[in-house]
PDB file of N, CA and C in Angstrom:
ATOM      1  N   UNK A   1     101.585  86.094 102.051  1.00  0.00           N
ATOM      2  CA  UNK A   1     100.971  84.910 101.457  1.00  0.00           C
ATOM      3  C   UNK A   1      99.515  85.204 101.146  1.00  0.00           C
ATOM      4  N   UNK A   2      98.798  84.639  99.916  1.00  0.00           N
ATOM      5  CA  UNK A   2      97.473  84.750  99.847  1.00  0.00           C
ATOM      6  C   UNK A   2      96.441  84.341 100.949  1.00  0.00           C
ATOM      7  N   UNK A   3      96.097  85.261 101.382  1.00  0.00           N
ATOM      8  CA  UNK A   3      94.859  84.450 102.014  1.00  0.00           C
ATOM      9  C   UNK A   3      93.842  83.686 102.228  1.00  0.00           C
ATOM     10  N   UNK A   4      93.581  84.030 100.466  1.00  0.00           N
ATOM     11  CA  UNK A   4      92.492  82.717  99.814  1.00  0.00           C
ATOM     12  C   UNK A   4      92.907  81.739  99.799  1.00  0.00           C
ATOM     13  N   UNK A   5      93.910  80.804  99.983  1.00  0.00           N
ATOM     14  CA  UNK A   5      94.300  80.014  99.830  1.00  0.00           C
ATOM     15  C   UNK A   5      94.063  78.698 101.427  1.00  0.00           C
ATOM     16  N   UNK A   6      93.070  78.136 101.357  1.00  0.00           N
ATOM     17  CA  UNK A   6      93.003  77.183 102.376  1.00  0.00           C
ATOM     18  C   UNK A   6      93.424  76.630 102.750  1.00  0.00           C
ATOM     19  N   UNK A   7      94.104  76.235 103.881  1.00  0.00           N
ATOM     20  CA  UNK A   7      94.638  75.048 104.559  1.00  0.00           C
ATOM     21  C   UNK A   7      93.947  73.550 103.946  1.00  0.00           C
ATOM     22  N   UNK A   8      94.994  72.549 103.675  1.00  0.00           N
ATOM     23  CA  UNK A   8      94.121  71.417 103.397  1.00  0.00           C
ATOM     24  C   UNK A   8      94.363  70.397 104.277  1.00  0.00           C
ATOM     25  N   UNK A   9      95.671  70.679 104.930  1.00  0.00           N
ATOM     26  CA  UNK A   9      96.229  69.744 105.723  1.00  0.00           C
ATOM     27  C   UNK A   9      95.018  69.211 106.420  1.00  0.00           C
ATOM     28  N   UNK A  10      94.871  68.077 107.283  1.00  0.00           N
ATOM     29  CA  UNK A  10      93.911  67.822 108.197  1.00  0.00           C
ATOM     30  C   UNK A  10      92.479  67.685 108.093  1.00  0.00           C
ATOM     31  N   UNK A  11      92.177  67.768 106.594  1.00  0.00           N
ATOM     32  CA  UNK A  11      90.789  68.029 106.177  1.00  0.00           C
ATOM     33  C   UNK A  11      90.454  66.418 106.534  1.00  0.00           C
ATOM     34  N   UNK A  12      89.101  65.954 106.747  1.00  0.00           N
ATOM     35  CA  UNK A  12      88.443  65.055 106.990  1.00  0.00           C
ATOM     36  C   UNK A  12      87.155  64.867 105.817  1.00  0.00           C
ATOM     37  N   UNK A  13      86.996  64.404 104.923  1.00  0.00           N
ATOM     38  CA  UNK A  13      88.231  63.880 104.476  1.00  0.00           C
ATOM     39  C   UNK A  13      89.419  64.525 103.634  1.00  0.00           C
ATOM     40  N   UNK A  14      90.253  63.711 103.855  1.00  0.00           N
ATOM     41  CA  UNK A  14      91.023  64.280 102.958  1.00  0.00           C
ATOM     42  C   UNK A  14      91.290  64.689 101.899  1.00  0.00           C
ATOM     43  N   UNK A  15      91.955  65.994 101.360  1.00  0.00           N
ATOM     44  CA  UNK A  15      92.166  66.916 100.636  1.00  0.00           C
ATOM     45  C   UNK A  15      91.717  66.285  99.104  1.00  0.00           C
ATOM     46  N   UNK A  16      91.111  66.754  98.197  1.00  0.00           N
ATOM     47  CA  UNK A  16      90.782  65.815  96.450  1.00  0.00           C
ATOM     48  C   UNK A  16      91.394  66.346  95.605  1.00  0.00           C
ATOM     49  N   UNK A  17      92.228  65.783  94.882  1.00  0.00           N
ATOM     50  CA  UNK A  17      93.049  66.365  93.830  1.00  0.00           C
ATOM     51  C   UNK A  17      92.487  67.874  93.562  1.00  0.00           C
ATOM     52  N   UNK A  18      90.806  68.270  93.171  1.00  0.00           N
ATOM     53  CA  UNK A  18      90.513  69.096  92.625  1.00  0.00           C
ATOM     54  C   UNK A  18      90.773  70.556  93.614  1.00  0.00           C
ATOM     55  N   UNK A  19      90.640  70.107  94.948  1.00  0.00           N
ATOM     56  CA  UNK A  19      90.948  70.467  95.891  1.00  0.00           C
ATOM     57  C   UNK A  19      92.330  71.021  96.013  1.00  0.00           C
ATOM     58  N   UNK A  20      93.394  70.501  96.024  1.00  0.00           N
ATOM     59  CA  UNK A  20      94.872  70.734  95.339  1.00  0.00           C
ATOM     60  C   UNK A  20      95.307  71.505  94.491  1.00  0.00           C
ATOM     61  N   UNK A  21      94.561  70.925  93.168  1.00  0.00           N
ATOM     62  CA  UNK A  21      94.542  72.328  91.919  1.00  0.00           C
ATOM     63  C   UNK A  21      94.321  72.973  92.138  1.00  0.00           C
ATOM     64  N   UNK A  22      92.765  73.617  92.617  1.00  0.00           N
ATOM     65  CA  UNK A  22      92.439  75.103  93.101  1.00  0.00           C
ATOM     66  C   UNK A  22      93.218  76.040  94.087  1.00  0.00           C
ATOM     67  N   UNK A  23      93.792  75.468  94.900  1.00  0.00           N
ATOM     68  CA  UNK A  23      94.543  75.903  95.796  1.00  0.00           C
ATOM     69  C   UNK A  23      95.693  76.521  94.627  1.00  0.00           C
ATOM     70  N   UNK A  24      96.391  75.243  94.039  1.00  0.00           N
ATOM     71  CA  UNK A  24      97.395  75.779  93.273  1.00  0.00           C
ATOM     72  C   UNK A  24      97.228  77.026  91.883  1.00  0.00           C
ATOM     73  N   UNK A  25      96.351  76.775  91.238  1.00  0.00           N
ATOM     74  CA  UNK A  25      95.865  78.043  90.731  1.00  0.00           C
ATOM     75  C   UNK A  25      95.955  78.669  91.651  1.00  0.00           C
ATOM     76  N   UNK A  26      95.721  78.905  92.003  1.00  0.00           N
ATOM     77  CA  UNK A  26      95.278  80.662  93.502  1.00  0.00           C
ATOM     78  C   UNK A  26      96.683  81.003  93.531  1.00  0.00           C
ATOM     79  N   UNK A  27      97.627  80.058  94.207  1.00  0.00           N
ATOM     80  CA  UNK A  27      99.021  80.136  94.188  1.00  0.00           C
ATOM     81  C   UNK A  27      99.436  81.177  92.733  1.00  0.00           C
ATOM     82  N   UNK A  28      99.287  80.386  91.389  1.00  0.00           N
ATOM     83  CA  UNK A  28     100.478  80.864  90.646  1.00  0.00           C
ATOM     84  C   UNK A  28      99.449  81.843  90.022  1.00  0.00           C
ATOM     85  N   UNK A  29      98.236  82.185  89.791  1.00  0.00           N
ATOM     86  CA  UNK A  29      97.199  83.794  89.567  1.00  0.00           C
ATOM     87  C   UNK A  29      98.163  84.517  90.372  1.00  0.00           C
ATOM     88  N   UNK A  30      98.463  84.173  91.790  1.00  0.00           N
ATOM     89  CA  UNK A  30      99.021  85.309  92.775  1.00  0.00           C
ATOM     90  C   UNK A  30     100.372  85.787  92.694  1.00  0.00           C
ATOM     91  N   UNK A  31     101.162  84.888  92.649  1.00  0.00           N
ATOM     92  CA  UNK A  31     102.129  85.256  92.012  1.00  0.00           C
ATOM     93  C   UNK A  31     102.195  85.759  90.741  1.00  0.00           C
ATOM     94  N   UNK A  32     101.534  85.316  89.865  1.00  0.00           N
ATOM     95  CA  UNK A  32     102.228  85.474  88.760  1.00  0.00           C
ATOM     96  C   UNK A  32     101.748  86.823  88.051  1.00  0.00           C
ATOM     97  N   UNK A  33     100.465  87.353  89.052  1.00  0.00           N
ATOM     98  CA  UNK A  33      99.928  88.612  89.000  1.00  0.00           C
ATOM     99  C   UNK A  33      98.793  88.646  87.879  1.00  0.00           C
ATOM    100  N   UNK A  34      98.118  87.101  87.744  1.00  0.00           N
ATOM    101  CA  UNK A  34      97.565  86.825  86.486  1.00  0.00           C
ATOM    102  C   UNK A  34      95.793  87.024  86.840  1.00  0.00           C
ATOM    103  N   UNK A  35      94.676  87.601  86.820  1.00  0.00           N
ATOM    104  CA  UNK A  35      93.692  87.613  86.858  1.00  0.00           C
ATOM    105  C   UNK A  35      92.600  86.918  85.994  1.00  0.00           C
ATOM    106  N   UNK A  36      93.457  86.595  84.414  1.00  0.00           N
ATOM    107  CA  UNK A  36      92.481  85.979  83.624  1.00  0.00           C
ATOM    108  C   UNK A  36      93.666  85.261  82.804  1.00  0.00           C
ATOM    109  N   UNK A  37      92.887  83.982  82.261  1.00  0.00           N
ATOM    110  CA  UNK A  37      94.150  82.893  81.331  1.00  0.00           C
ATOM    111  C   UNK A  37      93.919  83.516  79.755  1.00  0.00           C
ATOM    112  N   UNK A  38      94.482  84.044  78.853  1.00  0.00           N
ATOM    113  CA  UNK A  38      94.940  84.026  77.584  1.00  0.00           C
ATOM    114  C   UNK A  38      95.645  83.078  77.131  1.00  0.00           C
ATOM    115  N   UNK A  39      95.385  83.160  75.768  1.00  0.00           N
ATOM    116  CA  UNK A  39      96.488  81.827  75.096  1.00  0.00           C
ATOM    117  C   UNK A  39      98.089  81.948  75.019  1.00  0.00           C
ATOM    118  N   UNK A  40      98.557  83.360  75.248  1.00  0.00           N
ATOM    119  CA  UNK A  40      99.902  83.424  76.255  1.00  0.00           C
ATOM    120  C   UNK A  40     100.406  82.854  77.077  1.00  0.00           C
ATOM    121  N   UNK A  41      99.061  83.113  77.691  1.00  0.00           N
ATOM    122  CA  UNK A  41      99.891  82.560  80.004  1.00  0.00           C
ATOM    123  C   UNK A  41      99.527  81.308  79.880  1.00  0.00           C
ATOM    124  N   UNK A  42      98.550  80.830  79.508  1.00  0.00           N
ATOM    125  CA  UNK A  42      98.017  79.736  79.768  1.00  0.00           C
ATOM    126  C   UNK A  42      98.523  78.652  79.928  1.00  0.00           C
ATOM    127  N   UNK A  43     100.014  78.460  78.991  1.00  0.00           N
ATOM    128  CA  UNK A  43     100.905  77.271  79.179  1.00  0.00           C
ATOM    129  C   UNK A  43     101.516  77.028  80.135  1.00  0.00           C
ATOM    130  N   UNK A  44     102.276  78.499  80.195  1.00  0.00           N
ATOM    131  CA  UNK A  44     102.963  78.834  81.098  1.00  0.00           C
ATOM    132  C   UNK A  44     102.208  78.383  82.585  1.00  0.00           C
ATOM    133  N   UNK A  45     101.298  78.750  82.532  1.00  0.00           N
ATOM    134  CA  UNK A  45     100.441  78.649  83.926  1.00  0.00           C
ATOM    135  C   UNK A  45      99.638  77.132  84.517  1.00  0.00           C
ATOM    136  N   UNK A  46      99.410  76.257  82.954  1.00  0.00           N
ATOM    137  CA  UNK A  46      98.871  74.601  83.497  1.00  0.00           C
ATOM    138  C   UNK A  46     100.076  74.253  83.784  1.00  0.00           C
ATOM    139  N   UNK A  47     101.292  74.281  83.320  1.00  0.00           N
ATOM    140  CA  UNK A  47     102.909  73.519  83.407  1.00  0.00           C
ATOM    141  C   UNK A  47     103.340  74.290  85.003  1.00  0.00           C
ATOM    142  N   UNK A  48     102.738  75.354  85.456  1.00  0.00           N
ATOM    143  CA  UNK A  48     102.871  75.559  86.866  1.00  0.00           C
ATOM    144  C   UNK A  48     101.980  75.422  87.761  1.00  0.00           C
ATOM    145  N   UNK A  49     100.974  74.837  87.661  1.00  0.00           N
ATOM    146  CA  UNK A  49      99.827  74.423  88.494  1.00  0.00           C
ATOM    147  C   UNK A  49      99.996  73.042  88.599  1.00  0.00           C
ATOM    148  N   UNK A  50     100.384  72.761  87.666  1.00  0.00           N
ATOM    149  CA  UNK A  50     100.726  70.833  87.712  1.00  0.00           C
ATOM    150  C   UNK A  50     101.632  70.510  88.606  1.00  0.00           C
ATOM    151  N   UNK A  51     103.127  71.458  88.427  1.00  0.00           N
ATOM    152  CA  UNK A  51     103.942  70.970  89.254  1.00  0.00           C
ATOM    153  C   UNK A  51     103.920  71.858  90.823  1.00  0.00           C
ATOM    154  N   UNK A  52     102.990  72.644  91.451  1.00  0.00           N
ATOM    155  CA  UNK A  52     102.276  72.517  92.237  1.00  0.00           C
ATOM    156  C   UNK A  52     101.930  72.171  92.772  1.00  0.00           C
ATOM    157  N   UNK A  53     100.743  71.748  91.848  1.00  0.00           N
ATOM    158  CA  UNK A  53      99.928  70.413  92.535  1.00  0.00           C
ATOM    159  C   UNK A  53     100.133  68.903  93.105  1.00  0.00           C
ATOM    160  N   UNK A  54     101.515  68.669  92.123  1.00  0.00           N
ATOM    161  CA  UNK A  54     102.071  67.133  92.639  1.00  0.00           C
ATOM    162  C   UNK A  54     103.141  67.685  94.012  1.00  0.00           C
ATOM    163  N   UNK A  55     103.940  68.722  93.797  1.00  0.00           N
ATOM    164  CA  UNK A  55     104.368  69.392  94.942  1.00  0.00           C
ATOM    165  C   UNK A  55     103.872  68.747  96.586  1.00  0.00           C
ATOM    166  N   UNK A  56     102.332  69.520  96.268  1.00  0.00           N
ATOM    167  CA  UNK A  56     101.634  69.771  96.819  1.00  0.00           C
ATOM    168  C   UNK A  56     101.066  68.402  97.737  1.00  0.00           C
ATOM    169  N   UNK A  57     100.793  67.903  96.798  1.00  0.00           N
ATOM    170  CA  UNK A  57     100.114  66.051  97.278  1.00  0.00           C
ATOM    171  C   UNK A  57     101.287  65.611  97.771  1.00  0.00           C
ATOM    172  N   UNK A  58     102.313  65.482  97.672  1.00  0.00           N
ATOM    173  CA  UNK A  58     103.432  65.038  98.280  1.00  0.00           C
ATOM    174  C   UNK A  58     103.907  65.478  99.589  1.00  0.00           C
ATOM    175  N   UNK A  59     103.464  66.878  99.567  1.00  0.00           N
ATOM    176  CA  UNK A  59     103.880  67.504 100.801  1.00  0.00           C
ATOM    177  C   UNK A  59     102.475  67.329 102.257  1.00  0.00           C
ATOM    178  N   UNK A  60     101.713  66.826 101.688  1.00  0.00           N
ATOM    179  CA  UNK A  60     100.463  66.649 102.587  1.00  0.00           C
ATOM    180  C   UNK A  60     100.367  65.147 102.878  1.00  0.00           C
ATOM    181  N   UNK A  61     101.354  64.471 102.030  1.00  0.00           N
ATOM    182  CA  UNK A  61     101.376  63.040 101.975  1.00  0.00           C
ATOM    183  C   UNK A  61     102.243  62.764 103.092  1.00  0.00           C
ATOM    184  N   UNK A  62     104.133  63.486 103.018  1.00  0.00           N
ATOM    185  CA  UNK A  62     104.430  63.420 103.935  1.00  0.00           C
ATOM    186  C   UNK A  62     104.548  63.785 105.512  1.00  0.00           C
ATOM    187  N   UNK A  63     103.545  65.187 105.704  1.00  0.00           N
ATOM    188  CA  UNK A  63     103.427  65.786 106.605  1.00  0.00           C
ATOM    189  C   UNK A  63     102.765  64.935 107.958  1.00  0.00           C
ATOM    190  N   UNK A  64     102.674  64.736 109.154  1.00  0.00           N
ATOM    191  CA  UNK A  64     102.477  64.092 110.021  1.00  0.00           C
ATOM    192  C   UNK A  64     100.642  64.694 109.878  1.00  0.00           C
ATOM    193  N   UNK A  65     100.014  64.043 110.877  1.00  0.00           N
ATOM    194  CA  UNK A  65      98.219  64.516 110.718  1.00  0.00           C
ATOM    195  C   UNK A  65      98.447  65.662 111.916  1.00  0.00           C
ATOM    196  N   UNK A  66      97.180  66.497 111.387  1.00  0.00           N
ATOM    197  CA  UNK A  66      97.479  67.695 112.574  1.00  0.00           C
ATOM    198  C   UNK A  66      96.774  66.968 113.631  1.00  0.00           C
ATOM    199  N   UNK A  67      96.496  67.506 114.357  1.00  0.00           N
ATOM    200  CA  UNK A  67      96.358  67.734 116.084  1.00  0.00           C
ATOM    201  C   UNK A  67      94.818  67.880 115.836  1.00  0.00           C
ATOM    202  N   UNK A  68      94.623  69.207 115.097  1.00  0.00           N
ATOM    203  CA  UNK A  68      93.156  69.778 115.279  1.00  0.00           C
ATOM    204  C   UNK A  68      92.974  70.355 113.806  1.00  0.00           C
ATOM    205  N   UNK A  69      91.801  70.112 113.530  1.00  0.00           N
ATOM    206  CA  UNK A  69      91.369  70.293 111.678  1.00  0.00           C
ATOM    207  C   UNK A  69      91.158  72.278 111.765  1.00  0.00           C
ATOM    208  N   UNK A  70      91.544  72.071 110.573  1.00  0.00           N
ATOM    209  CA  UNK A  70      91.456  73.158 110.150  1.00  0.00           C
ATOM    210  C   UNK A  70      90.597  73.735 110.739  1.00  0.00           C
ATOM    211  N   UNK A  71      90.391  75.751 110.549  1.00  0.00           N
ATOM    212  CA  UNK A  71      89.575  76.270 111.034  1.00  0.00           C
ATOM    213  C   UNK A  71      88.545  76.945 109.852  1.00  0.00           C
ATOM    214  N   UNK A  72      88.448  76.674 108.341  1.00  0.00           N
ATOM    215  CA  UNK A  72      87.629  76.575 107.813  1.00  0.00           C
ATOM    216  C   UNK A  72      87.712  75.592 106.500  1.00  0.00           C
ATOM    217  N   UNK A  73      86.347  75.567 105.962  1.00  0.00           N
ATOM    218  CA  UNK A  73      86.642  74.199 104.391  1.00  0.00           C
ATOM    219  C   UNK A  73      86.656  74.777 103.232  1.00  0.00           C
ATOM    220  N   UNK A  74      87.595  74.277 102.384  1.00  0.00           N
ATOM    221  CA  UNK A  74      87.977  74.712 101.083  1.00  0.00           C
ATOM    222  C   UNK A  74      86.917  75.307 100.404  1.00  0.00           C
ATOM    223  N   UNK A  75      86.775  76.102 100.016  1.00  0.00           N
ATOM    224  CA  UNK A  75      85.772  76.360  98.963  1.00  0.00           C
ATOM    225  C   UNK A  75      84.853  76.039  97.908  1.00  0.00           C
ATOM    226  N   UNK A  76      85.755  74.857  97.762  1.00  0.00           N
ATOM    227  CA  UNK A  76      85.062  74.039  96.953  1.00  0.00           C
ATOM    228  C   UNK A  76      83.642  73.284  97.756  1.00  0.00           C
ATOM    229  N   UNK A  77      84.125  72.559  98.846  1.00  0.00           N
ATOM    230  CA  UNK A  77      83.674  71.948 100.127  1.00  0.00           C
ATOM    231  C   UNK A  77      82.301  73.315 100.616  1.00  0.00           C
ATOM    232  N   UNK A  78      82.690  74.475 100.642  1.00  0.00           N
ATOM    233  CA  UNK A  78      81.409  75.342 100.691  1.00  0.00           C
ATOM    234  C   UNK A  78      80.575  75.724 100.182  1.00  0.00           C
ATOM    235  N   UNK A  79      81.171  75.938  98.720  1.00  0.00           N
ATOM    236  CA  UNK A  79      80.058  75.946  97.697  1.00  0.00           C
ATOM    237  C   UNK A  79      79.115  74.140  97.609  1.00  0.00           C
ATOM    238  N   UNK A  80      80.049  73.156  97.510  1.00  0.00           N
ATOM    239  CA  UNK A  80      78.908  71.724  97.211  1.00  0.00           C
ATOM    240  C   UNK A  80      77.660  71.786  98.582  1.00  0.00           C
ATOM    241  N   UNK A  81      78.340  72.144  99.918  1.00  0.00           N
ATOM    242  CA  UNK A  81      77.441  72.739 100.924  1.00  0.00           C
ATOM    243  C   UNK A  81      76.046  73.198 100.718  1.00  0.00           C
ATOM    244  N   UNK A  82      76.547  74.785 100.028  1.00  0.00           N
ATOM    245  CA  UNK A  82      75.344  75.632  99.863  1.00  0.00           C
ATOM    246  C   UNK A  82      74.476  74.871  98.853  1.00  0.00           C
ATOM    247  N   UNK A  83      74.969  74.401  98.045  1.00  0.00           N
ATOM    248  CA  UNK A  83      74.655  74.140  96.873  1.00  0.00           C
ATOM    249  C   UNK A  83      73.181  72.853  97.377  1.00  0.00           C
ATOM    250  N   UNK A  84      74.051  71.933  98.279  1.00  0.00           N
ATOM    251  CA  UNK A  84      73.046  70.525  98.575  1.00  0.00           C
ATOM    252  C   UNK A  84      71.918  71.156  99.377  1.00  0.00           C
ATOM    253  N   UNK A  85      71.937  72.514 100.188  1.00  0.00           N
ATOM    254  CA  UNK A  85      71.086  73.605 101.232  1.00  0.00           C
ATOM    255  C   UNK A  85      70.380  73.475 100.130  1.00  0.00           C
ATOM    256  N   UNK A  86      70.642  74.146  99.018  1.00  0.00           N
ATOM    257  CA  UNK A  86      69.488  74.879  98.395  1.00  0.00           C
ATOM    258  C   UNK A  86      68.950  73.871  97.553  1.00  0.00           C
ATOM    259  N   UNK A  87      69.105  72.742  96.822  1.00  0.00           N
ATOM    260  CA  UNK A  87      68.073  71.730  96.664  1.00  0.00           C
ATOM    261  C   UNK A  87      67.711  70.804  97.587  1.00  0.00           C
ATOM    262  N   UNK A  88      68.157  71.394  99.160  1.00  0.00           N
ATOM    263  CA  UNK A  88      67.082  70.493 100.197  1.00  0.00           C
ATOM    264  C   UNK A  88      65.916  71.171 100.466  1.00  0.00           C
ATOM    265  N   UNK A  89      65.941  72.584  99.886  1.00  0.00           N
ATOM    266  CA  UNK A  89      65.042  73.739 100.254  1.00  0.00           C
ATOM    267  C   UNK A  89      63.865  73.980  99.155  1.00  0.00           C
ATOM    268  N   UNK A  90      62.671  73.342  99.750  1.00  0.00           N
ATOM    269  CA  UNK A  90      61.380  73.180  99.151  1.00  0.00           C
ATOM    270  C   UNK A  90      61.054  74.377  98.660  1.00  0.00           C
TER     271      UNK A  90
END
Protein backbone atom coordinates (compact mmCIF):
# COMPACT_ATOMS: atom_id res chain seq x y z
CA UNK A 1 0.00 0.00 0.00
CA UNK A 2 1.21 3.63 -0.51
CA UNK A 3 2.54 5.14 2.24
CA UNK A 4 1.75 8.62 1.41
CA UNK A 5 -1.43 8.11 1.83
CA UNK A 6 -2.84 9.32 5.40
CA UNK A 7 -5.07 7.92 7.65
CA UNK A 8 -8.18 10.17 7.90
CA UNK A 9 -10.21 8.15 10.01
CA UNK A 10 -10.37 9.91 13.48
CA UNK A 11 -9.09 13.23 12.38
CA UNK A 12 -10.43 16.03 14.69
CA UNK A 13 -11.79 17.60 12.84
CA UNK A 14 -13.01 15.66 10.60
CA UNK A 15 -11.66 14.56 7.34
CA UNK A 16 -12.71 17.72 4.25
CA UNK A 17 -13.74 16.58 1.10
CA UNK A 18 -10.40 18.14 -0.22
CA UNK A 19 -8.84 16.03 2.19
CA UNK A 20 -10.53 12.82 0.59
CA UNK A 21 -9.59 13.78 -2.96
CA UNK A 22 -6.00 14.06 -2.23
CA UNK A 23 -5.82 10.97 -0.58
CA UNK A 24 -7.69 9.55 -3.58
CA UNK A 25 -5.46 10.94 -6.22
CA UNK A 26 -2.43 9.41 -4.39
CA UNK A 27 -4.51 6.18 -4.57
CA UNK A 28 -5.17 6.01 -8.41
CA UNK A 29 -1.29 8.08 -9.48
CA UNK A 30 -0.26 4.76 -7.53
CA UNK A 31 -1.89 2.43 -9.01
CA UNK A 32 -2.31 3.49 -12.07
CA UNK A 33 1.52 4.16 -12.26
CA UNK A 34 0.63 7.78 -13.36
CA UNK A 35 3.18 10.62 -12.27
CA UNK A 36 1.76 13.47 -14.37
CA UNK A 37 -2.09 14.09 -15.90
CA UNK A 38 -2.13 14.40 -19.88
CA UNK A 39 -5.20 14.85 -21.84
CA UNK A 40 -5.20 10.93 -22.18
CA UNK A 41 -5.29 9.86 -18.49
CA UNK A 42 -6.91 12.60 -17.31
CA UNK A 43 -10.49 11.31 -17.80
CA UNK A 44 -9.76 8.25 -17.09
CA UNK A 45 -8.25 9.40 -13.80
CA UNK A 46 -11.11 12.42 -12.48
CA UNK A 47 -13.94 9.44 -13.26
CA UNK A 48 -11.55 7.41 -10.76
CA UNK A 49 -10.83 9.80 -8.12
CA UNK A 50 -14.50 10.69 -7.91
CA UNK A 51 -15.61 7.34 -7.38
CA UNK A 52 -12.97 7.04 -4.73
CA UNK A 53 -13.65 9.71 -3.17
CA UNK A 54 -17.48 9.10 -2.58
CA UNK A 55 -16.19 5.44 -1.81
CA UNK A 56 -14.26 6.90 0.49
CA UNK A 57 -16.70 9.42 2.50
CA UNK A 58 -18.94 6.62 2.88
CA UNK A 59 -16.57 4.37 4.26
CA UNK A 60 -15.41 6.91 7.05
CA UNK A 61 -19.08 7.73 7.42
CA UNK A 62 -19.82 4.27 8.29
CA UNK A 63 -16.84 3.22 10.22
CA UNK A 64 -17.27 3.38 14.12
CA UNK A 65 -14.80 6.56 15.72
CA UNK A 66 -11.37 5.29 16.58
CA UNK A 67 -10.20 4.91 20.05
CA UNK A 68 -7.08 7.15 19.49
CA UNK A 69 -6.43 9.82 16.51
CA UNK A 70 -4.25 9.23 14.17
CA UNK A 71 -0.52 9.32 14.46
CA UNK A 72 0.08 12.06 11.94
CA UNK A 73 -2.12 15.07 9.85
CA UNK A 74 -2.87 14.99 6.32
CA UNK A 75 -0.78 17.03 4.43
CA UNK A 76 -2.82 19.26 3.54
CA UNK A 77 -3.43 20.04 7.46
CA UNK A 78 0.66 20.46 7.47
CA UNK A 79 1.29 22.50 4.90
CA UNK A 80 -1.92 25.25 6.12
CA UNK A 81 0.29 24.71 9.55
CA UNK A 82 3.59 25.79 8.20
CA UNK A 83 2.10 28.06 6.13
CA UNK A 84 0.00 30.15 9.27
CA UNK A 85 4.05 29.65 11.20
CA UNK A 86 5.41 31.58 8.62
CA UNK A 87 3.03 34.62 8.43
CA UNK A 88 3.03 34.60 12.30
CA UNK A 89 6.81 35.08 11.84
CA UNK A 90 7.84 38.80 11.96
Amino acid sequence: MCRNITVLRGLEPAATEQEIYAAALQYVRKVGGISGLSSTTKPAVDKAVAAIAAATTTLLAELPDRRVPPPSEPPLRRIAARDAEVQETP
